[in-house]
Every structure is written in structure tokens, then in C-alpha cells.
N, C-alpha and C. Protein backbone atom coordinates (compact mmCIF):
# COMPACT_ATOMS: atom_id res chain seq x y z
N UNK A 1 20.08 16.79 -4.25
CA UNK A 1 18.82 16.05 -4.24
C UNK A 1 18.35 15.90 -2.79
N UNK A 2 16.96 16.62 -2.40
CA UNK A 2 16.57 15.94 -0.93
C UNK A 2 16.49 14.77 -0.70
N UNK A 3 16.61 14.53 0.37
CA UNK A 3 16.72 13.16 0.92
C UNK A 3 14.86 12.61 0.79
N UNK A 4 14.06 13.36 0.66
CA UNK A 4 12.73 12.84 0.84
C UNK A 4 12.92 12.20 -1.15
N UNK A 5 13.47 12.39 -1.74
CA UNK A 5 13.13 11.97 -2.86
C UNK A 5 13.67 10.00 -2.93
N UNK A 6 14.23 9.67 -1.80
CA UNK A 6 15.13 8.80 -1.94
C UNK A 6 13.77 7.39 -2.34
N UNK A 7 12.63 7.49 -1.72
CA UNK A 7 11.36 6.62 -2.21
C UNK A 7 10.85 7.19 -3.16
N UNK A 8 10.63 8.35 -3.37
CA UNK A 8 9.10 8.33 -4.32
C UNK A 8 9.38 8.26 -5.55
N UNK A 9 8.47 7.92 -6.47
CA UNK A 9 8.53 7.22 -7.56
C UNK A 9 8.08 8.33 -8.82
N UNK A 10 7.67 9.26 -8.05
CA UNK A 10 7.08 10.45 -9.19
C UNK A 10 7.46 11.68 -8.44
N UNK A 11 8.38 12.32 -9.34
CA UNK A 11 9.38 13.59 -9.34
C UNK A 11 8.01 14.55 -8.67
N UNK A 12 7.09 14.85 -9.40
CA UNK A 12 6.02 15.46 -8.48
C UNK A 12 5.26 15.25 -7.44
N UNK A 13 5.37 14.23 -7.18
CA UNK A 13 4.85 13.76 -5.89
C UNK A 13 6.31 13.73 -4.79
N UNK A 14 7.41 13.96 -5.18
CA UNK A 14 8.24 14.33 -4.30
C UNK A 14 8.88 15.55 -4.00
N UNK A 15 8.44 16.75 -4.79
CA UNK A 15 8.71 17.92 -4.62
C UNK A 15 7.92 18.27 -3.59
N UNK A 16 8.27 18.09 -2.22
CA UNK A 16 7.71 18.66 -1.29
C UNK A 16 7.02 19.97 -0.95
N UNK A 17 6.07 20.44 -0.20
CA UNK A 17 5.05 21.38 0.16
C UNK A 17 5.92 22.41 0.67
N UNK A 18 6.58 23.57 -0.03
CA UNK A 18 7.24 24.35 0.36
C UNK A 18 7.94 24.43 2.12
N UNK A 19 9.00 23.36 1.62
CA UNK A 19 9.92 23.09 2.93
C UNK A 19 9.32 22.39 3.83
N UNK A 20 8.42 21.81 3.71
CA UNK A 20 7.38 20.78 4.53
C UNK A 20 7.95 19.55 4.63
N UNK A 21 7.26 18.12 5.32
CA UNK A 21 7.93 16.84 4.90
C UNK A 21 6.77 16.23 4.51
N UNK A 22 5.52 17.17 4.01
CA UNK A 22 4.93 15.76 3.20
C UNK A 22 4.70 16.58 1.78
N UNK A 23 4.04 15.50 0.74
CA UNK A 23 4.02 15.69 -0.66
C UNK A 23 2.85 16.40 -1.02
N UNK A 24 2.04 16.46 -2.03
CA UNK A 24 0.89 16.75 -2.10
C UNK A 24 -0.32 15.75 -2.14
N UNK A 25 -0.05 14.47 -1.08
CA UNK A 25 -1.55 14.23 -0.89
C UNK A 25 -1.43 13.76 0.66
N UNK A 26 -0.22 14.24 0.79
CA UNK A 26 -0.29 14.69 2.95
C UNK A 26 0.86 13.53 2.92
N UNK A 27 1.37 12.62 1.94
CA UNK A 27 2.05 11.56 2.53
C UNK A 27 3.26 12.05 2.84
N UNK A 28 3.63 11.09 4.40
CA UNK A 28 5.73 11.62 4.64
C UNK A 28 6.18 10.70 3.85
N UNK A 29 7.65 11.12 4.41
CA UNK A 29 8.20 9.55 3.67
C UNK A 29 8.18 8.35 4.40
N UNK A 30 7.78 8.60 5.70
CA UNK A 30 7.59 6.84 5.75
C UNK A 30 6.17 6.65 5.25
N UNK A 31 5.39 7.14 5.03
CA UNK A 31 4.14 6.70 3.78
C UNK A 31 4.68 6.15 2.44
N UNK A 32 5.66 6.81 2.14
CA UNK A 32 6.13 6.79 0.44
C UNK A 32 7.33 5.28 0.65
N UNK A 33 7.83 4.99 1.47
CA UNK A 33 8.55 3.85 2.04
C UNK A 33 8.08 2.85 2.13
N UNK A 34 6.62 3.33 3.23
CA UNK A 34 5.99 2.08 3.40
C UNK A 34 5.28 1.25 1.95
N UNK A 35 4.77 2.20 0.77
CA UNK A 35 4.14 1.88 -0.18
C UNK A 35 4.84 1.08 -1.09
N UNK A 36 6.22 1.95 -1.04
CA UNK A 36 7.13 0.71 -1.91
C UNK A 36 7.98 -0.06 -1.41
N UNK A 37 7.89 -0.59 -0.33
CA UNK A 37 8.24 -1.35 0.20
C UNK A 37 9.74 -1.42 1.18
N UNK A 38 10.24 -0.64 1.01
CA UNK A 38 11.59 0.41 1.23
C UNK A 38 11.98 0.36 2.68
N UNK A 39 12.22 -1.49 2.69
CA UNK A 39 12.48 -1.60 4.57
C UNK A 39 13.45 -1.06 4.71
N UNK A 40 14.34 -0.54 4.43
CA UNK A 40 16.09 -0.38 4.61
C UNK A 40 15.42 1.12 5.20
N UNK A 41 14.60 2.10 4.03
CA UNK A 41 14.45 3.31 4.37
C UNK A 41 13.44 3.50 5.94
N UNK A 42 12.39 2.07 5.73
CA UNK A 42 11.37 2.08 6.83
C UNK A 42 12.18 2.60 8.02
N UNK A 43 13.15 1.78 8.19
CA UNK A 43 13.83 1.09 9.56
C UNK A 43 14.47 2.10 9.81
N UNK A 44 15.21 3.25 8.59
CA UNK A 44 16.08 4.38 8.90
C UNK A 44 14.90 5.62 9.40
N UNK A 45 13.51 6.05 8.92
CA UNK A 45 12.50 6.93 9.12
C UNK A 45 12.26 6.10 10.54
N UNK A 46 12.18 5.29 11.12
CA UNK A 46 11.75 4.76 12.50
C UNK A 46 12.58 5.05 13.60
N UNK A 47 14.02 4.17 13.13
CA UNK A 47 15.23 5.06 13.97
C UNK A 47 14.97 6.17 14.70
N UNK A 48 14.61 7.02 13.54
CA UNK A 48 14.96 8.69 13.81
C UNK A 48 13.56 9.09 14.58
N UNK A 49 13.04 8.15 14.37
CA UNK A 49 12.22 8.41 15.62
C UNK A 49 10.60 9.25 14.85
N UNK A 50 10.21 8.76 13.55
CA UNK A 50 8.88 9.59 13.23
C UNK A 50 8.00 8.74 13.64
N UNK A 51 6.90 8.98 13.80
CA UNK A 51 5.78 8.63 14.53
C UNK A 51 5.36 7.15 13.60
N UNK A 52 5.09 6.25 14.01
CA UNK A 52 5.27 5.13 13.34
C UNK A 52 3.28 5.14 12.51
N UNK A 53 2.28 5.82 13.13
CA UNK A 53 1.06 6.31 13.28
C UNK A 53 0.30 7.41 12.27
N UNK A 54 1.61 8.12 12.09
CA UNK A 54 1.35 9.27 11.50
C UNK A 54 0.38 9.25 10.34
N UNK A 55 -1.07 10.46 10.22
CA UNK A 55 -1.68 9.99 9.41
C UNK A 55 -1.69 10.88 8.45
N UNK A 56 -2.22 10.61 7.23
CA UNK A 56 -2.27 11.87 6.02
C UNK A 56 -3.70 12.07 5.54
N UNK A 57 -3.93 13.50 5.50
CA UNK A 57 -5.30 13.70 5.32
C UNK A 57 -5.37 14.46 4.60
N UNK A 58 -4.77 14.38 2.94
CA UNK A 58 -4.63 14.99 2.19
C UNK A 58 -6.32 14.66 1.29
N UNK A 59 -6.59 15.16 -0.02
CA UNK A 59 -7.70 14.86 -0.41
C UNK A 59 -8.05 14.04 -0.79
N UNK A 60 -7.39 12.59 -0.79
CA UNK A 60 -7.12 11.56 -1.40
C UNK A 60 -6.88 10.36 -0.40
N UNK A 61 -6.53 10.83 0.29
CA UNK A 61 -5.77 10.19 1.30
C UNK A 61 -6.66 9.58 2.40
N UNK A 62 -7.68 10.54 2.73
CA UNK A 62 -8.65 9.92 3.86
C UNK A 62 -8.19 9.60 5.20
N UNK A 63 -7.22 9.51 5.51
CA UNK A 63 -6.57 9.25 6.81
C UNK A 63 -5.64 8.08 6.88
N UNK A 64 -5.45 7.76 5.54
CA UNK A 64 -4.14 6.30 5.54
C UNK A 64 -3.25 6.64 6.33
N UNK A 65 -2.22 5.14 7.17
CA UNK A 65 -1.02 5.80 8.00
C UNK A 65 -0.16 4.68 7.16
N UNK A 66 1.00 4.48 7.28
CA UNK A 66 1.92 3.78 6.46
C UNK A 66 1.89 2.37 6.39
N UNK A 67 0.92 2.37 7.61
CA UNK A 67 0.29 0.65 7.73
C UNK A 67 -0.70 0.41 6.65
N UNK A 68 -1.12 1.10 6.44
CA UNK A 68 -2.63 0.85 5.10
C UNK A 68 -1.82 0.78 3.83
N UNK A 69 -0.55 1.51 3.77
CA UNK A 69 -0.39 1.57 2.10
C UNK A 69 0.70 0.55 2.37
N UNK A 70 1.53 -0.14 3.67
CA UNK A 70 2.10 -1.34 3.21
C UNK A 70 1.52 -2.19 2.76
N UNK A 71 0.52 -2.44 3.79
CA UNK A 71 -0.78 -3.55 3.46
C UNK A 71 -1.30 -3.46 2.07
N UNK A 72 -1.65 -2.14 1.44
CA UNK A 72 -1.75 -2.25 -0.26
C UNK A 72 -0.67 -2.80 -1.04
N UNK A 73 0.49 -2.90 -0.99
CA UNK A 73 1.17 -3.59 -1.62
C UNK A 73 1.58 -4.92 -1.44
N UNK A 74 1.22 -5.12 -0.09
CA UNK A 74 1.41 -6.39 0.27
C UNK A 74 2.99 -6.80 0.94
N UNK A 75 3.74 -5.49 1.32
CA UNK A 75 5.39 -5.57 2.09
C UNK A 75 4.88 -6.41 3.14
N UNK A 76 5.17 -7.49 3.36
CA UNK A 76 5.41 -7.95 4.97
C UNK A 76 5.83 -7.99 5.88
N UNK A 77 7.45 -7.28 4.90
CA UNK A 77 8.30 -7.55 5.76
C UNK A 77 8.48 -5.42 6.78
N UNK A 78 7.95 -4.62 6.00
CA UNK A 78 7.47 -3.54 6.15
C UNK A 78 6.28 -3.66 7.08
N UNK A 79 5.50 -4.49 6.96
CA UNK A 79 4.20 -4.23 7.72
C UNK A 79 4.83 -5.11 9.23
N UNK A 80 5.33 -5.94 9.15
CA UNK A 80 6.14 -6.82 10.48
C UNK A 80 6.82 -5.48 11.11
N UNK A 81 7.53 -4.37 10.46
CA UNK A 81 8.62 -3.42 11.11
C UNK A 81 7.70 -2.55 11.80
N UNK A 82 6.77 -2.23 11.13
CA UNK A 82 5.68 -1.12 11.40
C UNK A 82 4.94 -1.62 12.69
N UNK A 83 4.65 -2.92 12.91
CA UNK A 83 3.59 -2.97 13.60
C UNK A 83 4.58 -3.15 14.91
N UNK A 84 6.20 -3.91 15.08
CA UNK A 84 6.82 -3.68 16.13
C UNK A 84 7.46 -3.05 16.90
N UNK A 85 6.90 -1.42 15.89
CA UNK A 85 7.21 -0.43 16.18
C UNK A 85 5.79 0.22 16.90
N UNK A 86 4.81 -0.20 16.85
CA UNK A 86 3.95 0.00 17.66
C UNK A 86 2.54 0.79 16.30
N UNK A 87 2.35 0.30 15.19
CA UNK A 87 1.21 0.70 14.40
C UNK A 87 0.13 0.15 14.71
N UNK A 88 -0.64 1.09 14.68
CA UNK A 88 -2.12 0.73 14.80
C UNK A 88 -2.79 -0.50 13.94
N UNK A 89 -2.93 -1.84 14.18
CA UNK A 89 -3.15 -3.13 13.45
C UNK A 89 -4.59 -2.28 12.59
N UNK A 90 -5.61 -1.79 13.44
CA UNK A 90 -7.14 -1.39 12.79
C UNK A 90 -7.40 -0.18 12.67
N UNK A 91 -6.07 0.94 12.01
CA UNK A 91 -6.04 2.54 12.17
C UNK A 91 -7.61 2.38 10.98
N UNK A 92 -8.34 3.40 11.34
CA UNK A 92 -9.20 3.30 10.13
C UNK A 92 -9.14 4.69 9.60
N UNK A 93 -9.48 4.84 8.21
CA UNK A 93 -9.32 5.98 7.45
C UNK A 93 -11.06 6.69 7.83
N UNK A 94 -10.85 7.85 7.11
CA UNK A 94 -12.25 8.49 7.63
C UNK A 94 -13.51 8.21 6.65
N UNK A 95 -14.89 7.96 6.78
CA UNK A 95 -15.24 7.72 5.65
C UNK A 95 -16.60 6.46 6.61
N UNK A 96 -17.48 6.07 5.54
CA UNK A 96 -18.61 5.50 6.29
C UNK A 96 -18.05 4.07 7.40
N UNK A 97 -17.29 3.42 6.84
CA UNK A 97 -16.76 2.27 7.58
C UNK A 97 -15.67 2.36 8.00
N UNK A 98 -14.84 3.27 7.43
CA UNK A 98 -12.99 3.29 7.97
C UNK A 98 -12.53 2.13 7.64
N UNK A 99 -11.77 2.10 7.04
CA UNK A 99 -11.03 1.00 5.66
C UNK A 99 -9.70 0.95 6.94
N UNK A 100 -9.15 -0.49 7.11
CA UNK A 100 -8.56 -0.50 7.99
C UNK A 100 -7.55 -0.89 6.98
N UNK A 101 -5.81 -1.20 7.62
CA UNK A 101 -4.80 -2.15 6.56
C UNK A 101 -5.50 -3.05 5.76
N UNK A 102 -6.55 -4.20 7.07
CA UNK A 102 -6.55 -5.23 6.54
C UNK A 102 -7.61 -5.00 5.07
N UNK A 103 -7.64 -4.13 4.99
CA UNK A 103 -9.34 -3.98 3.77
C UNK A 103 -8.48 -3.39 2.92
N UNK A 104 -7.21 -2.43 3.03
CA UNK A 104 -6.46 -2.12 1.64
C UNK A 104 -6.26 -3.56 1.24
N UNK A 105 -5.69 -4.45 2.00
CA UNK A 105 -5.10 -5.40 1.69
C UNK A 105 -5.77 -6.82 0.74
N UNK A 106 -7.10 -6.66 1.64
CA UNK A 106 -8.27 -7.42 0.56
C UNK A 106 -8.56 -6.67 -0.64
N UNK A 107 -8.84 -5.51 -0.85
CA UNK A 107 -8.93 -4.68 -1.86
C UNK A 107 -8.14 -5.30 -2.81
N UNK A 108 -7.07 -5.36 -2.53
CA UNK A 108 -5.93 -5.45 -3.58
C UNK A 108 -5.94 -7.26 -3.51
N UNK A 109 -6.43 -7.84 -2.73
CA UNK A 109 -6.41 -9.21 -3.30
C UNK A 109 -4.86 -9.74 -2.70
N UNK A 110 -4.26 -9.30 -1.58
CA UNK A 110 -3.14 -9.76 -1.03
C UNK A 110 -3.16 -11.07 -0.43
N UNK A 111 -3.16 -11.92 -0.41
CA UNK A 111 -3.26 -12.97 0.29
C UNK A 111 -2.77 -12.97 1.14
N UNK A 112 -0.91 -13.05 1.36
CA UNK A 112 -0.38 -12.87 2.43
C UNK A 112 -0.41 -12.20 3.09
N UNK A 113 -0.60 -10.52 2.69
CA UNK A 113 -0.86 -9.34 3.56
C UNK A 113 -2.15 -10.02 4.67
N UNK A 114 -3.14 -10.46 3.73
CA UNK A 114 -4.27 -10.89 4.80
C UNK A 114 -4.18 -11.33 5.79
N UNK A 115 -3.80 -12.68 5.33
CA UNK A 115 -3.36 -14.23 6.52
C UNK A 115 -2.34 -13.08 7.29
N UNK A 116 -1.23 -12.00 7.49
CA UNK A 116 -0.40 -11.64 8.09
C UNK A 116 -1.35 -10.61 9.12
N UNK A 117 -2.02 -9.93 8.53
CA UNK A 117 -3.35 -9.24 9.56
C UNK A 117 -3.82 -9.67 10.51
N UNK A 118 -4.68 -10.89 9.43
CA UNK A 118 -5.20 -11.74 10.59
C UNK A 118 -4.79 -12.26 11.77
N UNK A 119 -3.59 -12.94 11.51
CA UNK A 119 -2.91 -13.76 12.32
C UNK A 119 -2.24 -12.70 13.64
N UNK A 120 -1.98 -11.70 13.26
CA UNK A 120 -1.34 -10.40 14.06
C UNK A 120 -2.41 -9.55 14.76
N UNK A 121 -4.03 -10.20 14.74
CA UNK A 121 -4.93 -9.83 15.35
C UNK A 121 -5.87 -8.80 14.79
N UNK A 122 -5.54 -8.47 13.75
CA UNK A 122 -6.61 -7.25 13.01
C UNK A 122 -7.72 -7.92 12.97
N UNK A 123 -8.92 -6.67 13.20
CA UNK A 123 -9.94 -6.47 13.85
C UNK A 123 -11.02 -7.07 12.74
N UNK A 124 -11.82 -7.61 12.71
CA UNK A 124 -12.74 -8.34 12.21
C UNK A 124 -14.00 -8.69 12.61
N UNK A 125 -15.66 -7.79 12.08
CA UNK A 125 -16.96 -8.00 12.50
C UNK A 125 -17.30 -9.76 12.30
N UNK A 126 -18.33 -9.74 13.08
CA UNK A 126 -18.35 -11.09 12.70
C UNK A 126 -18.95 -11.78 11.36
N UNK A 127 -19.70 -10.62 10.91
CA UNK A 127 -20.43 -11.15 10.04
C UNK A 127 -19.84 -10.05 9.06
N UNK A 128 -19.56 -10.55 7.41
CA UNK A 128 -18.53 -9.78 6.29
C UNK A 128 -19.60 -8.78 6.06
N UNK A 129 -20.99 -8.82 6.18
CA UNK A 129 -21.82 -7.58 5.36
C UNK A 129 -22.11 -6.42 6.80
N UNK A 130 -21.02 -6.68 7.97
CA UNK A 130 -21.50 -5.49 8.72
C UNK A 130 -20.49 -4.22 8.41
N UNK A 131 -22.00 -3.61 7.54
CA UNK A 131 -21.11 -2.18 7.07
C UNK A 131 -20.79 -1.27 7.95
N UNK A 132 -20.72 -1.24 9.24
CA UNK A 132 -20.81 -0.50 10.38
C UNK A 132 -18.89 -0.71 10.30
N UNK A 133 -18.67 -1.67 9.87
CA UNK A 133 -16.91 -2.18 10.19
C UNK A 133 -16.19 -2.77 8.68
N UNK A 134 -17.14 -2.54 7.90
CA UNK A 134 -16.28 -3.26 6.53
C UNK A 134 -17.30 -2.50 5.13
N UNK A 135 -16.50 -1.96 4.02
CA UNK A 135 -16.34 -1.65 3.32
C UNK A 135 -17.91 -2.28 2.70
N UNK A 136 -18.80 -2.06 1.26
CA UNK A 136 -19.26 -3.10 0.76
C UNK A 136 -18.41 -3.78 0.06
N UNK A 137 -19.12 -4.86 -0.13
CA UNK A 137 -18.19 -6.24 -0.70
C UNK A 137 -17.32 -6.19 -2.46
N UNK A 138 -18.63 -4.79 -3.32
CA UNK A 138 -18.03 -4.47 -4.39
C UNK A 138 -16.48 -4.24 -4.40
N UNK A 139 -16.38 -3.09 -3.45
CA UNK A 139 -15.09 -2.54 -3.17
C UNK A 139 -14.24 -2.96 -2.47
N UNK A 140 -14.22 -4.48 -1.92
CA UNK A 140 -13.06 -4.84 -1.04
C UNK A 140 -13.85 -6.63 -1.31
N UNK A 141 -13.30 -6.66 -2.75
CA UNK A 141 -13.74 -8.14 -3.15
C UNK A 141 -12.71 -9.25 -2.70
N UNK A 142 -11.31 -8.74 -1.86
CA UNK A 142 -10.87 -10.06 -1.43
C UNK A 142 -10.96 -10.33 0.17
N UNK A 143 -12.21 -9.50 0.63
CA UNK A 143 -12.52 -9.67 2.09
C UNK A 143 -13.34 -11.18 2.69
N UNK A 144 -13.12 -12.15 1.22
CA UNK A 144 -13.76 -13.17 1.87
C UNK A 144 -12.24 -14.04 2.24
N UNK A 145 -11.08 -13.69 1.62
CA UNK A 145 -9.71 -14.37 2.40
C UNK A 145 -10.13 -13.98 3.54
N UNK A 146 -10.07 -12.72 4.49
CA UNK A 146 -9.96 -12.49 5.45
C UNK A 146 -10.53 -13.29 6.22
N UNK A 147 -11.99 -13.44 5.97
CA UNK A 147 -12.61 -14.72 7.14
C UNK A 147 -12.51 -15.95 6.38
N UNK A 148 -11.87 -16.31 5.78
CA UNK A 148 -11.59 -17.94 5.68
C UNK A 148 -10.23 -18.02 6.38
N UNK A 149 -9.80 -17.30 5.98
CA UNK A 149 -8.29 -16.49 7.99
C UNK A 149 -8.83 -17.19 8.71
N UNK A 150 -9.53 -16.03 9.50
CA UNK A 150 -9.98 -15.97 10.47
C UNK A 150 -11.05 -17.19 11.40
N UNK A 151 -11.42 -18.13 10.52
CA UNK A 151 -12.29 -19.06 10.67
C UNK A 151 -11.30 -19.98 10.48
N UNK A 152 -10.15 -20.28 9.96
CA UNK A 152 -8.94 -20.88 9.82
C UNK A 152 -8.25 -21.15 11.25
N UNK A 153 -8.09 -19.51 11.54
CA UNK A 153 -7.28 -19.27 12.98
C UNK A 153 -8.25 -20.02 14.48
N UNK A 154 -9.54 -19.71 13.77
CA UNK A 154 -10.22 -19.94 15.25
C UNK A 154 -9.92 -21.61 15.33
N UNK A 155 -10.44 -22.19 14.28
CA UNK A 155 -10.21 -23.88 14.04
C UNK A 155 -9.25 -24.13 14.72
N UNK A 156 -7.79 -24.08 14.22
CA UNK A 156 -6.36 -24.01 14.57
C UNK A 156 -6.31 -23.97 16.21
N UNK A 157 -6.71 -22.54 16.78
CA UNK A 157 -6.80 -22.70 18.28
C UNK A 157 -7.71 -23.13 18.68
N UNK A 158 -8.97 -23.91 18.53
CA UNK A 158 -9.72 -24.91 19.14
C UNK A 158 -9.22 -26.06 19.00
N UNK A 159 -8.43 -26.16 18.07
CA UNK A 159 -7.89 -28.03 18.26
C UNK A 159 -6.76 -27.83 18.86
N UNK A 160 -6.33 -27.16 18.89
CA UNK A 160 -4.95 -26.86 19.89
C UNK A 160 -5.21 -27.08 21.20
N UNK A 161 -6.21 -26.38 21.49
CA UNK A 161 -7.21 -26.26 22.89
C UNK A 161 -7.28 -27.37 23.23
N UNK A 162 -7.89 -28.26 22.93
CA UNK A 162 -8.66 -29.12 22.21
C UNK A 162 -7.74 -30.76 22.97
N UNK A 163 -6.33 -30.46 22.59
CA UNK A 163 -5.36 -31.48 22.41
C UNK A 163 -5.00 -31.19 23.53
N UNK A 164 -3.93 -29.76 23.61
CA UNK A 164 -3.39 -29.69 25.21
C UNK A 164 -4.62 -30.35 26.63
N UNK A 165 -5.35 -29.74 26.05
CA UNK A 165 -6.67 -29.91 27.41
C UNK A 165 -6.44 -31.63 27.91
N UNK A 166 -6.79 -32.33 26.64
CA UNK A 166 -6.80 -33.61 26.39
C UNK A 166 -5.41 -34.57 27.10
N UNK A 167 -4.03 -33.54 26.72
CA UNK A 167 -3.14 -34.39 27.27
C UNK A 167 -2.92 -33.98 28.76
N UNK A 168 -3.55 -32.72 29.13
CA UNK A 168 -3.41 -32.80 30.68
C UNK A 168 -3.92 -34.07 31.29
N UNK A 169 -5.22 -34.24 30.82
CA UNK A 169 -5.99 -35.29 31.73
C UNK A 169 -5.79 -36.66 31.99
């Protein structure tokens, strides 16, 4: 049995591209790791040193890197390994807006994935209907967590601000 079969979940989607290391919709296995959540395998594909970035641009795929499809499932503890390994927090896929982690992650209605974006600095227009940076709202209906985040976070460090400032004086 190859070792690439050790994640994937569908016998055809792991019969690899004649001696290749990705499947047929461009994903490696740290794509297929990152999706199911497979920190043990994450941490062993990182080790060895694959590109923590790597993107797939299969026909389906659009340019996801293993950060977008943790963030679809909502791994945290996968998306924490990924990003201290140096992943792109706002990789965007190709396409009118480029769907970043954090928009798989609203997509799918992650809560925690969100608040974990956010808080880890993913990139955010200011206003939710600028389609120049975000999806429409049909297709990424839990992008209003993201800025109640984010309007969360700013609060949080203005009263923080706010207090320290206060007890210097």
C-alpha cells in the first residue's frame, strides 16, 4: 500500500497521477491531511520538509493550499501547525475575489476556524460587501462571524489600550 493512501478517504482519489504525488484534483498529501484533519500525518509531511504553501490547481481546486481545506473543516489544531510552519494566513485561490482560509471557513459556518483566523490576523476589507476581497454574501453566508471577530478584536484592544494607558498616568 503507498504511503500517500495513509489520508485519503476515497481509493480513487488516492491512486495517484502515474508515479506523481498528487491525486486527481492536484491535491498532495499534505492537502489530503490537512482536510481530514491528520495532525500526526501534518507534522510528519512538514518534517520532511514539503512546502507548507504548496498550491493545487487542479480543475476544481482553484488554487487551495492546505490552509484553505483545514480551515474547511475547521482542524485547529492543523491550521495552528500550518501556519507555524510559515502558511500563508490570506493565500487566495484564483477566481474574481480569491477565497482566502478565512472564507472556506465562513462558508462552512466554522466558528472556531473563524475567531482562530481572525485572531491570527487574516486579512479582512473593511466593509463585508467589498467584492474586490470577499466572496458574495450568498456563497460565504458565515462571513458575518468574521467581522463580529474582528469588531470583537478591535474592542478588546482598545480597552486594553485604553486601561494600560490609564494606569501609566
Amino acid at each position: 500500500m503507498p504511503e500517500f493512501e495513509l489520508c485519503s478517504s476515497r481509493r480513487s482519489r488516492s491512486l495517484l497521477r502515474q508515479g506523481g504525488n498528487r491525486d486527481d484534483r492536484d491535491w498532495t498529501q499534505l492537502h489530503i491531511c490537512a482536510r481530514k484533519g491528520d495532525l500526526k500525518e501534518v507534522k510528519r509531511q512538514l518534517n520532511e520538509g514539503v512546502d507548507v504553501n504548496v498550491v493545487a490547481w487542479g480543475p476544481k481546486s482553484h488554487g487551495v493550499t492546505p490552509l484553505h481545506l483545514a480551515a474547511k473543516g475547521g482542524h485547529l489544531k492543523v491550521m495552528d501547525k500550518l501556519l507555524e510552519h510559515g502558511a500563508d494566513i490570506d493565500a487566495r485561490t484564483k477566481g474574481s475575489c480569491g477565497w482566502t482560509p478565512l472564507h472556506n471557513a465562513a462558508k462552512e459556518r466554522k466558528k472556531k476556524a473563524i475567531r482562530f483566523l481572525v485572531e491570527n490576523g487574516a486579512f479582512l476589507p473593511d466593509d463585508i460587501n467589498d467584492t474586490r476581497f470577499n466572496p458574495p454574501l450568498h456563497y460565504c453566508p458565515g462571513l458575518e462571524w468574521a467581522y463580529e471577530e474582528m469588531r470583537r478584536l478591535q474592542i478588546e484592544n482598545s480597552s486594553s489600550g485604553e486601561s494600560s494607558s490609564s494606569s501609566e498616568n
